[in-house]
N, C-alpha and C. Protein backbone atom coordinates (compact mmCIF):
# COMPACT_ATOMS: atom_id res chain seq x y z
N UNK A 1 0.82 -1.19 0.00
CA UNK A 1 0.00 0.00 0.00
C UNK A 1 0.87 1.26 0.00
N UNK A 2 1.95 0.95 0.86
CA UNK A 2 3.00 2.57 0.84
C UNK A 2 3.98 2.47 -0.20
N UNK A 3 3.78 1.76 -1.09
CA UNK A 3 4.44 1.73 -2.16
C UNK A 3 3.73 2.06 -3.36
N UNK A 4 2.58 1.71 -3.71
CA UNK A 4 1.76 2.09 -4.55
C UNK A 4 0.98 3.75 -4.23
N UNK A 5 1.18 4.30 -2.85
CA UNK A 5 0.97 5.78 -2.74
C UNK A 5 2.67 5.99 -2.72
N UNK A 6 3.54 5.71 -2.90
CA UNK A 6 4.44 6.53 -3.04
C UNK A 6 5.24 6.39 -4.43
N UNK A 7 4.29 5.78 -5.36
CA UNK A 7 4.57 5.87 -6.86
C UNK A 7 3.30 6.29 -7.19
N UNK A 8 2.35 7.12 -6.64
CA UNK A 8 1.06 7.94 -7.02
C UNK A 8 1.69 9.09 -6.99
N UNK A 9 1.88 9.47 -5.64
CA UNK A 9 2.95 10.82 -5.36
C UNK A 9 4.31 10.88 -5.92
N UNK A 10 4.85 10.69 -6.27
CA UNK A 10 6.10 10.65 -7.67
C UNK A 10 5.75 10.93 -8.85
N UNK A 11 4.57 10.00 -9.98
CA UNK A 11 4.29 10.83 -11.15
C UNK A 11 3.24 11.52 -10.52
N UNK A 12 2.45 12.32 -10.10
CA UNK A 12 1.86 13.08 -9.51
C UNK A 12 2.96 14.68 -9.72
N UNK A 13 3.73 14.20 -8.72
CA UNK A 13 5.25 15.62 -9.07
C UNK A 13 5.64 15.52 -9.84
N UNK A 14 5.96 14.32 -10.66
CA UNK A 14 6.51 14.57 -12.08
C UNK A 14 5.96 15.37 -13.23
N UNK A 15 4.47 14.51 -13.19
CA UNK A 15 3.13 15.64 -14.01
C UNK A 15 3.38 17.18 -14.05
N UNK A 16 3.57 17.67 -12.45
CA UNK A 16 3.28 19.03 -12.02
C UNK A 16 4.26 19.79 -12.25
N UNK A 17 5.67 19.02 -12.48
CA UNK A 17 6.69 19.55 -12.89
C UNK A 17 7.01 19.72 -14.68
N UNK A 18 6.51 18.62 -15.07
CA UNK A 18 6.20 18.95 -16.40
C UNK A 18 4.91 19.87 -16.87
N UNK A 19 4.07 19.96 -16.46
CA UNK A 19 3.16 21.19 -17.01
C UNK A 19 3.73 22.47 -16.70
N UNK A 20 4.67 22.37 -15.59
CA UNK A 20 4.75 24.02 -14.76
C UNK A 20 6.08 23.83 -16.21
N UNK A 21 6.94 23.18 -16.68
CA UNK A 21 8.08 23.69 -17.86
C UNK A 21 7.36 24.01 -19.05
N UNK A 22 5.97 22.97 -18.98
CA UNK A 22 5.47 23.85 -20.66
C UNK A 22 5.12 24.69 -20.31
N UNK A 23 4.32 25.16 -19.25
CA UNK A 23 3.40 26.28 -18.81
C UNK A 23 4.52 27.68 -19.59
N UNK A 24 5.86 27.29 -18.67
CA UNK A 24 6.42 28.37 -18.90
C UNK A 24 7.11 28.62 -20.45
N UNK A 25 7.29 27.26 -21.27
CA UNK A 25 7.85 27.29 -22.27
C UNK A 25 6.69 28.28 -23.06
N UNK A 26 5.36 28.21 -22.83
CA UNK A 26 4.46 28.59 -23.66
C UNK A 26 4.93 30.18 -23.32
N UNK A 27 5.17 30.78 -22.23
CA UNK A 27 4.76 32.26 -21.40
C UNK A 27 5.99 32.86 -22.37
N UNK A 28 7.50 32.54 -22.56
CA UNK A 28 8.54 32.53 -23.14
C UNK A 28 7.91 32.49 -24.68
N UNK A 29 7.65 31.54 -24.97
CA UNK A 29 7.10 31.70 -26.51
C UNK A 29 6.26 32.73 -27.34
N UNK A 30 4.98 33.22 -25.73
CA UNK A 30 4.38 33.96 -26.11
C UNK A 30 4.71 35.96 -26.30
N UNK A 31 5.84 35.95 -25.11
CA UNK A 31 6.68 36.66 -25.28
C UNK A 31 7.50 37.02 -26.26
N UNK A 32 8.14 36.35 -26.90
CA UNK A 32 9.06 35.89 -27.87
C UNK A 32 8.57 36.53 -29.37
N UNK A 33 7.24 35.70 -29.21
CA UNK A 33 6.05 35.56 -30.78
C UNK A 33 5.29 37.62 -30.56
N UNK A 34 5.46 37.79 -29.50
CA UNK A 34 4.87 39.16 -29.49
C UNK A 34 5.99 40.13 -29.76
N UNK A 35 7.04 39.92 -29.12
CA UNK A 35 7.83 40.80 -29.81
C UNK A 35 8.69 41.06 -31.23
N UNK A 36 8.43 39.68 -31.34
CA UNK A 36 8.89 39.67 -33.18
C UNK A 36 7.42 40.33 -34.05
N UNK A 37 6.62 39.83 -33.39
CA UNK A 37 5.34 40.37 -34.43
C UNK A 37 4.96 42.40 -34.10
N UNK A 38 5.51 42.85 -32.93
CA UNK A 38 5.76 44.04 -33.10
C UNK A 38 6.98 44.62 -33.74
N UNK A 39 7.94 43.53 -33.99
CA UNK A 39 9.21 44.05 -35.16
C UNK A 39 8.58 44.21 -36.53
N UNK A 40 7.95 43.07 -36.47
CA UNK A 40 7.75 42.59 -37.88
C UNK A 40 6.53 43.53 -38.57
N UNK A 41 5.48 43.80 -37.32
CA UNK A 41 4.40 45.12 -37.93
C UNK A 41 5.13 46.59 -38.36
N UNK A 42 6.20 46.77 -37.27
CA UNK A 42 7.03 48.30 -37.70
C UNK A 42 7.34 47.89 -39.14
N UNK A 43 7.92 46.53 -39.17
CA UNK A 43 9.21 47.11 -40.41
C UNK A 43 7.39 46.94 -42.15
N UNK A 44 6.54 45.78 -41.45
CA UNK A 44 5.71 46.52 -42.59
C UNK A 44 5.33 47.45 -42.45
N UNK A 45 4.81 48.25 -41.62
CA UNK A 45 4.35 49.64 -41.30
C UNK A 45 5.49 50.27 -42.68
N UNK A 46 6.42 50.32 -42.19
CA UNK A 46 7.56 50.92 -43.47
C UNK A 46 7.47 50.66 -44.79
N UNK A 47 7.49 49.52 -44.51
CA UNK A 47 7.47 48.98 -46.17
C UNK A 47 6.54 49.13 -46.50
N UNK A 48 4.93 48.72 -46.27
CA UNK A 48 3.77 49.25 -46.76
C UNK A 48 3.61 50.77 -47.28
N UNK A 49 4.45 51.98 -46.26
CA UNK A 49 4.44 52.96 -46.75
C UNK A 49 4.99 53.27 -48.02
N UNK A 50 6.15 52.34 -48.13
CA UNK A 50 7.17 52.60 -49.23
C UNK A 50 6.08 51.85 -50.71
N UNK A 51 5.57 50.78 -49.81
CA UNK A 51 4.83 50.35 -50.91
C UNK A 51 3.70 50.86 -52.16
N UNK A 52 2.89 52.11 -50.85
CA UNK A 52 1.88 52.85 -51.35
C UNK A 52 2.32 53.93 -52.18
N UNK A 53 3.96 54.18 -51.66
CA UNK A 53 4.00 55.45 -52.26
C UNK A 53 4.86 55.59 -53.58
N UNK A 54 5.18 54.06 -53.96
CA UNK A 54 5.28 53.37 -55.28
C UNK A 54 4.00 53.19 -56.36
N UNK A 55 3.59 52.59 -55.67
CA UNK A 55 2.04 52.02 -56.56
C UNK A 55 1.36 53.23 -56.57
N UNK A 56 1.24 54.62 -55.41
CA UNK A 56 -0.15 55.06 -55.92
C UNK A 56 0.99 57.17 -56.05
N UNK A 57 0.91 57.69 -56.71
CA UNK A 57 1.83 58.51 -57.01
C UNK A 57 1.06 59.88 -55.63
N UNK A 58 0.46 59.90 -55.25
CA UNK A 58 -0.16 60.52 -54.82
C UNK A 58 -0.47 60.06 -53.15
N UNK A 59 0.10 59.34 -52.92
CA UNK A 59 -0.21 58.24 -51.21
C UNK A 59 0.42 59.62 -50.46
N UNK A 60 0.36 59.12 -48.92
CA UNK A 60 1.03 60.28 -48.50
C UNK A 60 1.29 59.73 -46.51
N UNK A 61 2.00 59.90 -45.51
CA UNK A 61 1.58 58.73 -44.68
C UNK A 61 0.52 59.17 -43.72
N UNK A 62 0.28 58.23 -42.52
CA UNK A 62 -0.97 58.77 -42.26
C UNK A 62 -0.72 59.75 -41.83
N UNK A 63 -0.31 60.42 -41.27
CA UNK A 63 0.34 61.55 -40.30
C UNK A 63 0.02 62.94 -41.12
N UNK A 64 0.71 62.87 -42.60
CA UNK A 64 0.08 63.63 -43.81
C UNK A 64 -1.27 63.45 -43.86
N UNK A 65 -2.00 62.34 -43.96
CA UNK A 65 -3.38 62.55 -44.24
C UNK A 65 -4.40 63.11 -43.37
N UNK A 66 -3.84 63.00 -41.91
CA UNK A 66 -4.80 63.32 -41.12
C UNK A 66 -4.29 64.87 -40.31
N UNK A 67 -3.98 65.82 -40.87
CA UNK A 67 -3.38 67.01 -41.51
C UNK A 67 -4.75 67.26 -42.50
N UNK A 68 -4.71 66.40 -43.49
CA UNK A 68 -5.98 67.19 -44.63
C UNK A 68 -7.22 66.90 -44.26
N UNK A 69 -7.32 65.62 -44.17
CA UNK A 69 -8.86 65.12 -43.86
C UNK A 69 -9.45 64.94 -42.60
N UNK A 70 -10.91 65.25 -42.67
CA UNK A 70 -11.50 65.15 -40.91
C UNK A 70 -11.43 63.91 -40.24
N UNK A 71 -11.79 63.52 -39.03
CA UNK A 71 -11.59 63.10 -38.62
C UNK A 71 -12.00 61.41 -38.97
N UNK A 72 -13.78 62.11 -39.74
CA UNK A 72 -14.65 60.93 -40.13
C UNK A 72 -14.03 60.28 -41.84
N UNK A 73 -13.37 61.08 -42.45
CA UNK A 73 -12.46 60.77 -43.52
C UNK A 73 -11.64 60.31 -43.46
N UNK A 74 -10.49 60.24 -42.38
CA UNK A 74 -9.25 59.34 -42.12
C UNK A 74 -9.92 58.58 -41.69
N UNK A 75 -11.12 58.02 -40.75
CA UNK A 75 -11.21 56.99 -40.35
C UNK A 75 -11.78 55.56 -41.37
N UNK A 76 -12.53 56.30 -42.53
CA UNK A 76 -13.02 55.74 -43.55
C UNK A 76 -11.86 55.53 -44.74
N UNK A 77 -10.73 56.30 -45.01
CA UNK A 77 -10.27 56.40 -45.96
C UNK A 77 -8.88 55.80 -46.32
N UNK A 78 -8.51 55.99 -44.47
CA UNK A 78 -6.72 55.68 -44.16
C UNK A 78 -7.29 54.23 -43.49
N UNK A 79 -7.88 54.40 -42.59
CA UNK A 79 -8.08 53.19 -41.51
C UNK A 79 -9.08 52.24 -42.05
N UNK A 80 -9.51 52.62 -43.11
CA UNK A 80 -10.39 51.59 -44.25
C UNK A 80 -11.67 50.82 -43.54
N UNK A 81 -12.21 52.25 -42.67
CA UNK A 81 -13.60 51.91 -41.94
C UNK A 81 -15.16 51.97 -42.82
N UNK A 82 -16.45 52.10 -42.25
CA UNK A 82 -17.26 51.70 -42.76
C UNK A 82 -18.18 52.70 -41.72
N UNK A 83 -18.91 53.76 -42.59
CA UNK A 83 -20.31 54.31 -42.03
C UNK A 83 -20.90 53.57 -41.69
N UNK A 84 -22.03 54.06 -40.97
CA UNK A 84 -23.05 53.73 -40.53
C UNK A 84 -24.20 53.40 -41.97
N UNK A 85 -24.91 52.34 -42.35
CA UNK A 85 -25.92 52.61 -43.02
C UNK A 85 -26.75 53.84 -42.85
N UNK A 86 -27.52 54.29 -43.75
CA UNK A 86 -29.12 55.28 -43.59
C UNK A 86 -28.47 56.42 -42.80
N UNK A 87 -27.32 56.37 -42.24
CA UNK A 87 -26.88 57.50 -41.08
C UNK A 87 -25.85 58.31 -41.92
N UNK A 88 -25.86 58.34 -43.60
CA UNK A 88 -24.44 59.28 -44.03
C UNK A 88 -24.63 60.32 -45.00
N UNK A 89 -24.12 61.15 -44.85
CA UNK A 89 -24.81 62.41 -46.37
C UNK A 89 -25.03 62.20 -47.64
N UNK A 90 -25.00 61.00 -48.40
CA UNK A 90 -25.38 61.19 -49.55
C UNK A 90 -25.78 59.60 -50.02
N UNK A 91 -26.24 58.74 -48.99
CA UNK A 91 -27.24 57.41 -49.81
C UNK A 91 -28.25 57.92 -49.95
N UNK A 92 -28.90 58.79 -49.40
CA UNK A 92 -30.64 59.61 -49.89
C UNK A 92 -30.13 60.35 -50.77
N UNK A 93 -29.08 61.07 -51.44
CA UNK A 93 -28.94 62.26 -52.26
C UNK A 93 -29.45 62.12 -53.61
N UNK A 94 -30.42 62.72 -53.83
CA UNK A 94 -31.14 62.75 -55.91
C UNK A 94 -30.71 63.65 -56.45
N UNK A 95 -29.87 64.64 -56.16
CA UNK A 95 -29.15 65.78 -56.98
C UNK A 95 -28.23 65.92 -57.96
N UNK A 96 -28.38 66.27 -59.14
CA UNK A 96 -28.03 65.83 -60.58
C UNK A 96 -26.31 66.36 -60.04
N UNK A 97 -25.37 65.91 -60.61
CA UNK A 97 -23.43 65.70 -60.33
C UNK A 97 -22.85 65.01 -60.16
N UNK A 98 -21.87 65.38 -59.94
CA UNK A 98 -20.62 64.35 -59.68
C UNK A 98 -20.34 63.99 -58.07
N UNK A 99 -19.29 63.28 -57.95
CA UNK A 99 -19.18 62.57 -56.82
C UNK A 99 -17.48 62.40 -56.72
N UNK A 100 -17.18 63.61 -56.28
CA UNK A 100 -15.38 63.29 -56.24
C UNK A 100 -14.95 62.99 -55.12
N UNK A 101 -13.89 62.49 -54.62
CA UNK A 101 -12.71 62.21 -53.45
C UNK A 101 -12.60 63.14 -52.82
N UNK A 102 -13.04 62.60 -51.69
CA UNK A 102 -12.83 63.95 -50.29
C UNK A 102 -11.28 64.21 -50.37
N UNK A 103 -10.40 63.41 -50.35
CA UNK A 103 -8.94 63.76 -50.74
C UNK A 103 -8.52 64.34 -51.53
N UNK A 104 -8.49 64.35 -52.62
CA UNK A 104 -7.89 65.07 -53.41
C UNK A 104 -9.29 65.51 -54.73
N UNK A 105 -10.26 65.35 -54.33
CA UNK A 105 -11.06 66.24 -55.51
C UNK A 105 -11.43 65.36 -57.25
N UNK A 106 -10.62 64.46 -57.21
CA UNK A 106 -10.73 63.65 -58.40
C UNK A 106 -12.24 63.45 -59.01
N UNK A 107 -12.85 63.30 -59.86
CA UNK A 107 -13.87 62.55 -60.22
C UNK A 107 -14.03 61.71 -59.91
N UNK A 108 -14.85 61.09 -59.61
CA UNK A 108 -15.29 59.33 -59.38
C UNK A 108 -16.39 58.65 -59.53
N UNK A 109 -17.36 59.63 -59.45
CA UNK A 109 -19.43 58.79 -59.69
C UNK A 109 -19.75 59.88 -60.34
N UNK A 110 -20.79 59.64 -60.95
CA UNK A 110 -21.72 60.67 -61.77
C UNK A 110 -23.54 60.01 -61.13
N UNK A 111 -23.81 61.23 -60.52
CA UNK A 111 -25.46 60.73 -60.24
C UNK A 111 -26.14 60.23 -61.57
N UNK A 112 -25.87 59.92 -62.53
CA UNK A 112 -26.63 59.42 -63.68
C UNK A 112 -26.04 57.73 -63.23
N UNK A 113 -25.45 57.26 -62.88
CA UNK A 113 -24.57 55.89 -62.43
C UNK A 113 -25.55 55.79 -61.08
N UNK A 114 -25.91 56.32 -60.31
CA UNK A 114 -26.21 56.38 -59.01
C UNK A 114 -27.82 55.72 -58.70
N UNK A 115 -27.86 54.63 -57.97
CA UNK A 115 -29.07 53.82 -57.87
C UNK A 115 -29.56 53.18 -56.31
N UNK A 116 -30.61 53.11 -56.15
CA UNK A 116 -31.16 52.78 -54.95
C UNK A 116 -30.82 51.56 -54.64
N UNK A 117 -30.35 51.19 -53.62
CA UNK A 117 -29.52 49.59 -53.70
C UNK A 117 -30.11 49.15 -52.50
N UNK A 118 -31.34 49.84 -51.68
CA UNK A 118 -31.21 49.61 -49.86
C UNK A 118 -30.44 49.29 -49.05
N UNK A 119 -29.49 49.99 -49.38
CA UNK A 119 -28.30 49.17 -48.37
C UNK A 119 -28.08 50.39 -47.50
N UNK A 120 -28.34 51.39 -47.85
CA UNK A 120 -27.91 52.65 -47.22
C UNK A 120 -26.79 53.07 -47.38
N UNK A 121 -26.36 52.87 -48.34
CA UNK A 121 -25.18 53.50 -48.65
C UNK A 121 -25.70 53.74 -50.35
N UNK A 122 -24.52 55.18 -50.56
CA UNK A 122 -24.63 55.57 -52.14
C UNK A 122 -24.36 54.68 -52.94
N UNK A 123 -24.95 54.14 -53.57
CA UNK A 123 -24.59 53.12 -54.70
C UNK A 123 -24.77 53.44 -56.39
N UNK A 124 -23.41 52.93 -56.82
CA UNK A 124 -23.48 53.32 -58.30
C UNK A 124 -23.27 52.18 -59.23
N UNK A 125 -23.32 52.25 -60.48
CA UNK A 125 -22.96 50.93 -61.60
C UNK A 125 -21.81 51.31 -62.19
N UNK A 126 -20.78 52.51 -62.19
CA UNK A 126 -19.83 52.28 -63.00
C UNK A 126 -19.05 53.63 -62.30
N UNK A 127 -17.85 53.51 -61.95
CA UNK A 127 -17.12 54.85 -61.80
C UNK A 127 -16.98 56.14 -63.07
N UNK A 128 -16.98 57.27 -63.13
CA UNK A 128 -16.89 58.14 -64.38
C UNK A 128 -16.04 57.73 -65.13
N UNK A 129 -14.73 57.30 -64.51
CA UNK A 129 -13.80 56.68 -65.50
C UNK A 129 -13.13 55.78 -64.81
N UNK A 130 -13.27 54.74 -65.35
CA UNK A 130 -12.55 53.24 -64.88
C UNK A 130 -11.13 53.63 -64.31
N UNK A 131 -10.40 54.73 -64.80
CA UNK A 131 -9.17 54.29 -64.70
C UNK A 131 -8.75 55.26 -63.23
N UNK A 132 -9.91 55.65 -62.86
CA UNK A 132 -9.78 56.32 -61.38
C UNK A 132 -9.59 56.05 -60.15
N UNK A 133 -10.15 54.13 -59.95
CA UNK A 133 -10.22 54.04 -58.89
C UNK A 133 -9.47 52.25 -59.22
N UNK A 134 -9.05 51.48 -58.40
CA UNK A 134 -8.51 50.28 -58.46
C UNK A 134 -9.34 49.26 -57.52
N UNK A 135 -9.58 47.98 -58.15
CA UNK A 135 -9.96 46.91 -57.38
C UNK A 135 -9.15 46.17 -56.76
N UNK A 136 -8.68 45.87 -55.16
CA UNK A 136 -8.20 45.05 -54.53
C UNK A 136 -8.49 44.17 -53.32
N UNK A 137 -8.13 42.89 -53.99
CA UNK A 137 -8.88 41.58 -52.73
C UNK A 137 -9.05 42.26 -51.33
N UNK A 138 -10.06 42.12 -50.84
CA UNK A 138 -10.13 42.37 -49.48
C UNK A 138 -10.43 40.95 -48.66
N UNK A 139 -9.21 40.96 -47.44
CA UNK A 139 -9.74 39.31 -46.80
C UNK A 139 -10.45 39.67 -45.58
N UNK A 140 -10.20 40.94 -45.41
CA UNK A 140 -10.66 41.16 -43.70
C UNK A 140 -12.46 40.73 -43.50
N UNK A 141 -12.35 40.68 -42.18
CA UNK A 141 -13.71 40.10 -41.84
C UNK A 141 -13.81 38.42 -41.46
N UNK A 142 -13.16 37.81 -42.29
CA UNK A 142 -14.05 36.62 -42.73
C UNK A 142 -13.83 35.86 -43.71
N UNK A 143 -13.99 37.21 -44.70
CA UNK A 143 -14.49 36.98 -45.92
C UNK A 143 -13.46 37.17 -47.15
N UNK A 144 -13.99 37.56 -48.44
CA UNK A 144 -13.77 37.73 -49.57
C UNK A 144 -14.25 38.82 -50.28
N UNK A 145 -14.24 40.07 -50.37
CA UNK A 145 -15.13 41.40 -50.96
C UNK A 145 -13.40 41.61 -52.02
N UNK A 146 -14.07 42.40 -52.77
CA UNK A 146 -13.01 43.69 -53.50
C UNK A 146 -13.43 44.64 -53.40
N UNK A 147 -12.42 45.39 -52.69
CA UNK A 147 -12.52 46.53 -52.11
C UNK A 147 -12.23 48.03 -53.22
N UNK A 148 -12.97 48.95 -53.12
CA UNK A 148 -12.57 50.11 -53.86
C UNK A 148 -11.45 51.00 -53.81
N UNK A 149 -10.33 51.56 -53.95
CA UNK A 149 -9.42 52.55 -54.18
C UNK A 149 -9.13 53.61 -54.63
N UNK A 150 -8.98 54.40 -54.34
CA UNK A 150 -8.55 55.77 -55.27
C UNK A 150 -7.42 55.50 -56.24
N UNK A 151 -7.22 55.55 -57.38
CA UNK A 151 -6.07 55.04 -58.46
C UNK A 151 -4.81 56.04 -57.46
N UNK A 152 -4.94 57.26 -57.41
CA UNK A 152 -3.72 58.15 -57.36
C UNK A 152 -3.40 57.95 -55.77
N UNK A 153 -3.90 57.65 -54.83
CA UNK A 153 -3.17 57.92 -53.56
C UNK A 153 -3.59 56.50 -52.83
N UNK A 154 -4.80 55.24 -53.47
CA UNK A 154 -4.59 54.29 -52.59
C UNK A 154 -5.68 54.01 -51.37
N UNK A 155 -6.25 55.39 -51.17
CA UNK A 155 -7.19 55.28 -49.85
C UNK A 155 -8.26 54.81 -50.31
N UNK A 156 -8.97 54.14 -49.40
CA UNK A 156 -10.62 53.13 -49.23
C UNK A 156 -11.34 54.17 -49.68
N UNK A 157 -12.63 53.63 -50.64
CA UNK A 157 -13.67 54.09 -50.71
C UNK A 157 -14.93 53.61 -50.41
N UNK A 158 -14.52 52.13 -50.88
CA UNK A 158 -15.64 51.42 -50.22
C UNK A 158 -15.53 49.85 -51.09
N UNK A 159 -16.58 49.12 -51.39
CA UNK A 159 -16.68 47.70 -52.38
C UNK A 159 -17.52 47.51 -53.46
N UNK A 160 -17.63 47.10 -54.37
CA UNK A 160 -18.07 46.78 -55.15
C UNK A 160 -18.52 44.98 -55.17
N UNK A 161 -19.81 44.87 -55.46
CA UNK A 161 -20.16 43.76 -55.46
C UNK A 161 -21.06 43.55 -56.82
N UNK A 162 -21.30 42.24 -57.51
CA UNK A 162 -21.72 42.12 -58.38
C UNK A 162 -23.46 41.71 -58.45
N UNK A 163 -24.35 42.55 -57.48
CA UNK A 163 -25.71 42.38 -57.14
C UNK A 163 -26.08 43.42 -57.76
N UNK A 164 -25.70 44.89 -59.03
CA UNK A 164 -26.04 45.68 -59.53
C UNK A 164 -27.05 45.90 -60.69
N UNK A 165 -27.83 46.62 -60.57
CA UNK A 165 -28.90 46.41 -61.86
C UNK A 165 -27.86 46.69 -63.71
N UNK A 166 -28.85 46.53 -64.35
CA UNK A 166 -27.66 46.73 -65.95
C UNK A 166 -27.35 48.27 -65.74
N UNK A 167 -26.55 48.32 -66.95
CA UNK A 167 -25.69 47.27 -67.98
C UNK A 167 -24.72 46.89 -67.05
N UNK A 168 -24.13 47.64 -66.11
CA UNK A 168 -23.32 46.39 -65.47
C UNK A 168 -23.27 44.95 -64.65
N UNK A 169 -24.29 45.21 -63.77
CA UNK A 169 -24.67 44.29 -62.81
C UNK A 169 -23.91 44.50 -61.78
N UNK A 170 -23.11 45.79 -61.77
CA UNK A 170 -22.55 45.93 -60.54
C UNK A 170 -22.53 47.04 -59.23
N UNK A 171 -22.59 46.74 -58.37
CA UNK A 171 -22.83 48.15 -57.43
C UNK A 171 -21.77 48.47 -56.18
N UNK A 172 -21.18 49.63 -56.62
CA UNK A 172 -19.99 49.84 -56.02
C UNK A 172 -21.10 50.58 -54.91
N UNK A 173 -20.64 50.00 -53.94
CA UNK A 173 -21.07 50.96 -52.58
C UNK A 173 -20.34 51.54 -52.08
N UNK A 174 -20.53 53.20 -51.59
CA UNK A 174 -19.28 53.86 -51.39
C UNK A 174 -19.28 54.09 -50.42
N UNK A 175 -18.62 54.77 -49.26
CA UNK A 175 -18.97 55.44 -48.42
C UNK A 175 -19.24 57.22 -48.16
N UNK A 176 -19.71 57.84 -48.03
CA UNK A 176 -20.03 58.97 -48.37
C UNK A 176 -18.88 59.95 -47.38
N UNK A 177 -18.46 59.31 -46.26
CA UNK A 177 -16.96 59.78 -45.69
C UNK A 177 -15.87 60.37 -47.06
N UNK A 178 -16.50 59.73 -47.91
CA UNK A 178 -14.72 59.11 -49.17
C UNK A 178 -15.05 60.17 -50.06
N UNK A 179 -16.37 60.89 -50.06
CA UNK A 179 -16.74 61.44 -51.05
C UNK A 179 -16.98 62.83 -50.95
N UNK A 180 -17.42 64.01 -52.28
CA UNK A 180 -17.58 65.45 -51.47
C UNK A 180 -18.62 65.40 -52.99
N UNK A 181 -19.70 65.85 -52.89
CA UNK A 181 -20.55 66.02 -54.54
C UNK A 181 -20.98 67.38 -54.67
N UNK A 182 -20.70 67.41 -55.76
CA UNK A 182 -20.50 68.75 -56.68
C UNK A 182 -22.08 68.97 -57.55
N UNK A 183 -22.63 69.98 -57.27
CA UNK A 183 -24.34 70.17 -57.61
C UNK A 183 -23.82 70.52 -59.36
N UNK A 184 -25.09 69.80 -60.43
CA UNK A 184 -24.17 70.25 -61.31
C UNK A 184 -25.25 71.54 -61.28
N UNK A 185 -25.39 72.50 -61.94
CA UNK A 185 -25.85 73.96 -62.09
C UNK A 185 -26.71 73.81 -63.45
């Protein structure tokens, strides 16, 4: 009997001594894995900048952007956020114009493109000119969307999905943060 409790109590401490080394191997690891992944976010932080300001001639970093744009514009534009549905200035708007970049003023929608989508957000079938804005995979969420771009500087506008009435079948939903519209006269 005092042999069989005193090989209960032996792997018993052995157990407790081996969980308490992974315990800590994990605490070390997790340490370890956090501080490389705050190396590794700076040095993309950098390179992403370097990246944007290759690809889009007009990028600028955030620090520059939030200098030009309000508060509700960097958060939509740099930080690649998302209004509120029914809650933004221009998914109700019927006023004959254009629809340019709160950033830099560009063209981008024409209310003749511009269609009721219920989503609460402005929705259109075709940008004024294709070559204004860029489509890129978006994974965040979840999911799978393509996300909208400004061609010249890179910042969010919003997605495009292929649930649009003709001739395209497509409806870029924008966010009205991204946008400033011009009454035409």
């Amino acid at each position: 009997m005092k042999t069989s409790l005193l090989k209960t109590l032996t792997v018993s401490f052995g157990l407790m001594i081996s969980l308490t080394q992974i315990s800590c191997q994990n605490n070390q690891k997790k340490e370890t894995d956090k501080a490389m992944n705050t190396s590794v976010r700076e040095a993309m932080s950098t390179s992403e900048e370097s990246a944007m300001a290759s690809k889009f001639p007009e990028a600028k970093t955030e620090k520059e952007w939030m200098k030009i744009l309000t508060a509700d514009q960097f958060e939509i534009m740099v930080k690649k956020g998302t209004e509120p549905p029914f809650n933004n200035e221009y998914y109700d708007n019927h006023e004959k114009g254009i629809y340019v970049s709160a950033a830099t003023g560009e063209p981008l929608f024409s209310s003749e493109d511009k269609f009721e989508s219920g989503t609460g957000w402005p929705s259109f079938t075709k940008p004024i000119n294709d070559s204004a804005v860029v489509w890129v995979k978006d994974n965040s969420l979840g999911m799978t969307r393509d996300e909208i771009v400004e061609k010249a500087t890179g910042l969010h506008l919003g997605h495009v999905f292929n649930d649009g009435p003709e001739p395209t079948g497509l409806r870029y939903c924008m966010n009205s943060a991204a946008l400033k519209f011009i009454k035409q006269n």
